[in-house]
Protein backbone atom coordinates (compact mmCIF):
# COMPACT_ATOMS: atom_id res chain seq x y z
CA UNK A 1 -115.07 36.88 1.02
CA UNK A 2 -115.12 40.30 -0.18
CA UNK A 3 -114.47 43.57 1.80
CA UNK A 4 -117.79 44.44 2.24
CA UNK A 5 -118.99 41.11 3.61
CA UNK A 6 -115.70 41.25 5.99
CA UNK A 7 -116.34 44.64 7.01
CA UNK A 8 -120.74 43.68 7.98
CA UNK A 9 -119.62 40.45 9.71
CA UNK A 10 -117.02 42.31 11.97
CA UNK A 11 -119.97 44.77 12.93
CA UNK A 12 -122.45 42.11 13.44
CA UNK A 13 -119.74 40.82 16.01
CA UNK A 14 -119.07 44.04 17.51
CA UNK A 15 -122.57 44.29 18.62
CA UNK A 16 -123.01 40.82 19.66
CA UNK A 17 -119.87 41.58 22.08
CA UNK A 18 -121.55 44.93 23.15
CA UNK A 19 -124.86 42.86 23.55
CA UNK A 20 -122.91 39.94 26.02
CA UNK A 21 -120.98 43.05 27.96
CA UNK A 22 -124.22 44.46 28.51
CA UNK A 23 -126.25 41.65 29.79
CA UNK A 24 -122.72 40.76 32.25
CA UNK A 25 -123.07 44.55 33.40
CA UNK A 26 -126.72 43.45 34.49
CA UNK A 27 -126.21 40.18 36.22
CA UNK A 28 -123.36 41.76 37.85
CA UNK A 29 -124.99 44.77 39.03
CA UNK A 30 -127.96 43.00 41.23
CA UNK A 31 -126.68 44.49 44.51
CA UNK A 32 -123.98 45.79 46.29
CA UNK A 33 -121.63 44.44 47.65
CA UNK A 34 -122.54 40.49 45.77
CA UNK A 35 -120.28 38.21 45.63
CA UNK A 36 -120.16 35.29 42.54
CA UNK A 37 -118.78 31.74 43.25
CA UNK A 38 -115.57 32.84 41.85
CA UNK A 39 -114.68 35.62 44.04
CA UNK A 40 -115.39 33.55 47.16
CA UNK A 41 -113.20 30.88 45.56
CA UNK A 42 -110.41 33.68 44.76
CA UNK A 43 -110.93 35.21 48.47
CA UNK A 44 -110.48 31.57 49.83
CA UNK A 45 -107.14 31.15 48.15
CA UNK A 46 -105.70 34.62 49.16
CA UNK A 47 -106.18 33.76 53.18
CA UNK A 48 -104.81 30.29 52.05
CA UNK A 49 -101.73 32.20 50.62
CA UNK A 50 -101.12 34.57 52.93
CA UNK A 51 -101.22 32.27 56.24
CA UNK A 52 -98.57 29.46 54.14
CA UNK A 53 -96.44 32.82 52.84
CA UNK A 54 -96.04 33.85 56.53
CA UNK A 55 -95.20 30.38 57.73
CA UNK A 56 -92.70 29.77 54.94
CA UNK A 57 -90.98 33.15 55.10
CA UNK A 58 -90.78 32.39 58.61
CA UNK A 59 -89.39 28.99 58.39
CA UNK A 60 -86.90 30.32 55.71
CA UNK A 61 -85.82 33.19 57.86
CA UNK A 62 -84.88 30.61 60.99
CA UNK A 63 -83.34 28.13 58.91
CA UNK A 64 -80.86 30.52 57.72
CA UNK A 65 -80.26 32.01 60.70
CA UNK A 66 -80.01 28.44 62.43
CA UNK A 67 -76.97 27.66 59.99
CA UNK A 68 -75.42 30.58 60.15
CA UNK A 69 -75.36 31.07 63.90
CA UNK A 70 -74.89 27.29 64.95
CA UNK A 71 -78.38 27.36 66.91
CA UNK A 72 -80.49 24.84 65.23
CA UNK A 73 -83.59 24.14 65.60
CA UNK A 74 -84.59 27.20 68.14
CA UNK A 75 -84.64 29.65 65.76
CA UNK A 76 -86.47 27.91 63.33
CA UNK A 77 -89.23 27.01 65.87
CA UNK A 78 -89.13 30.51 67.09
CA UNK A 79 -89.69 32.01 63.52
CA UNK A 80 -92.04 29.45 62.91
CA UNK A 81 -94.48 30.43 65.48
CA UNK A 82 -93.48 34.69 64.39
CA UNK A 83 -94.42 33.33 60.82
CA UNK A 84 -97.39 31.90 62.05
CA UNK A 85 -98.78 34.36 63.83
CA UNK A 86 -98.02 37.09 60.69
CA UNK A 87 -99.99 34.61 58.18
CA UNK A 88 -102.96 34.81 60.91
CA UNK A 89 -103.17 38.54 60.84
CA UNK A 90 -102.30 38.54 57.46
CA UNK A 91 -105.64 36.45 56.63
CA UNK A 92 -107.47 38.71 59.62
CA UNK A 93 -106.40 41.77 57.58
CA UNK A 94 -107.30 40.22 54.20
CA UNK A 95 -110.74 38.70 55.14
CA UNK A 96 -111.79 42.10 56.95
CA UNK A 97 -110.79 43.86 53.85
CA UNK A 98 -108.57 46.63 55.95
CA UNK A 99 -105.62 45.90 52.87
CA UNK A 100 -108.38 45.75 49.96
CA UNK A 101 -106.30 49.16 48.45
CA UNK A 102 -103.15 49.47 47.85
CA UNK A 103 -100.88 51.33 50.17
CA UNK A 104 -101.42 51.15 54.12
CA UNK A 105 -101.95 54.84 54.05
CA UNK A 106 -105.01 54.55 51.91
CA UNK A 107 -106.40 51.48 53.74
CA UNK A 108 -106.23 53.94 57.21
CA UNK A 109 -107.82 56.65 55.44
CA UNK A 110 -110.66 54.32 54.29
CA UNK A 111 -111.35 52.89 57.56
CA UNK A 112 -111.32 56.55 59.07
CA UNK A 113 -113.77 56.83 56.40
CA UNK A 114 -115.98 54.12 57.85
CA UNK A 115 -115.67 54.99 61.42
CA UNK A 116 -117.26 58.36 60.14
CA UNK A 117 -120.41 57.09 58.79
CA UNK A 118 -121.04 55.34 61.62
């Protein structure tokens, strides 16, 4: 294959990628605010996460502090329930979208934001 050939077929790709961009841009762009399959599959696993992260780091937390203070199981239980009730408000937090940004600071200002166009 010479240069020239090379060079057209690379072009004739470049636009076919611009072409599929563009008609994902459309399908995409219906509406506000739509979600696909995928994102309710992805938002689904993040309250999955957070509610087992809270439990675990809980669980971890009273372990440790069960062996190293002779008290076992009550402080496991104890930080089981704490862990628990984290990974709940956690999810809450999540599936409300109050932590969608990053930062608490700019999740405050964007729910001051809301309260004001209300």
């Amino acid at each position: 294959m010479d240069e020239q050939q090379q060079h057209s077929s690379f072009g004739e790709l470049d636009a076919r990628i611009r072409a599929a961009r563009e008609r994902e841009a459309e399908k995409t762009s219906d509406g506000p605010g739509r979600r696909t399959a995928s994102s309710g599959i992805g938002l689904g696993m993040r309250l999955s996460i957070e509610f087992v992260a809270g439990v675990a780091v809980g669980v971890g937390l009273g372990y440790v502090l069960d062996r190293l203070l002779g008290t076992t199981p009550w402080l496991m239980v104890l930080f089981l329930l704490l862990g628990g009730a984290a990974g709940v408000m956690n999810a809450y937090r999540a599936a409300r979208g109050m932590d969608a940004t990053v930062g608490l600071g700019a999740a405050q200002r964007r729910l001051a934001e809301r309260q004001k166009d209300k």
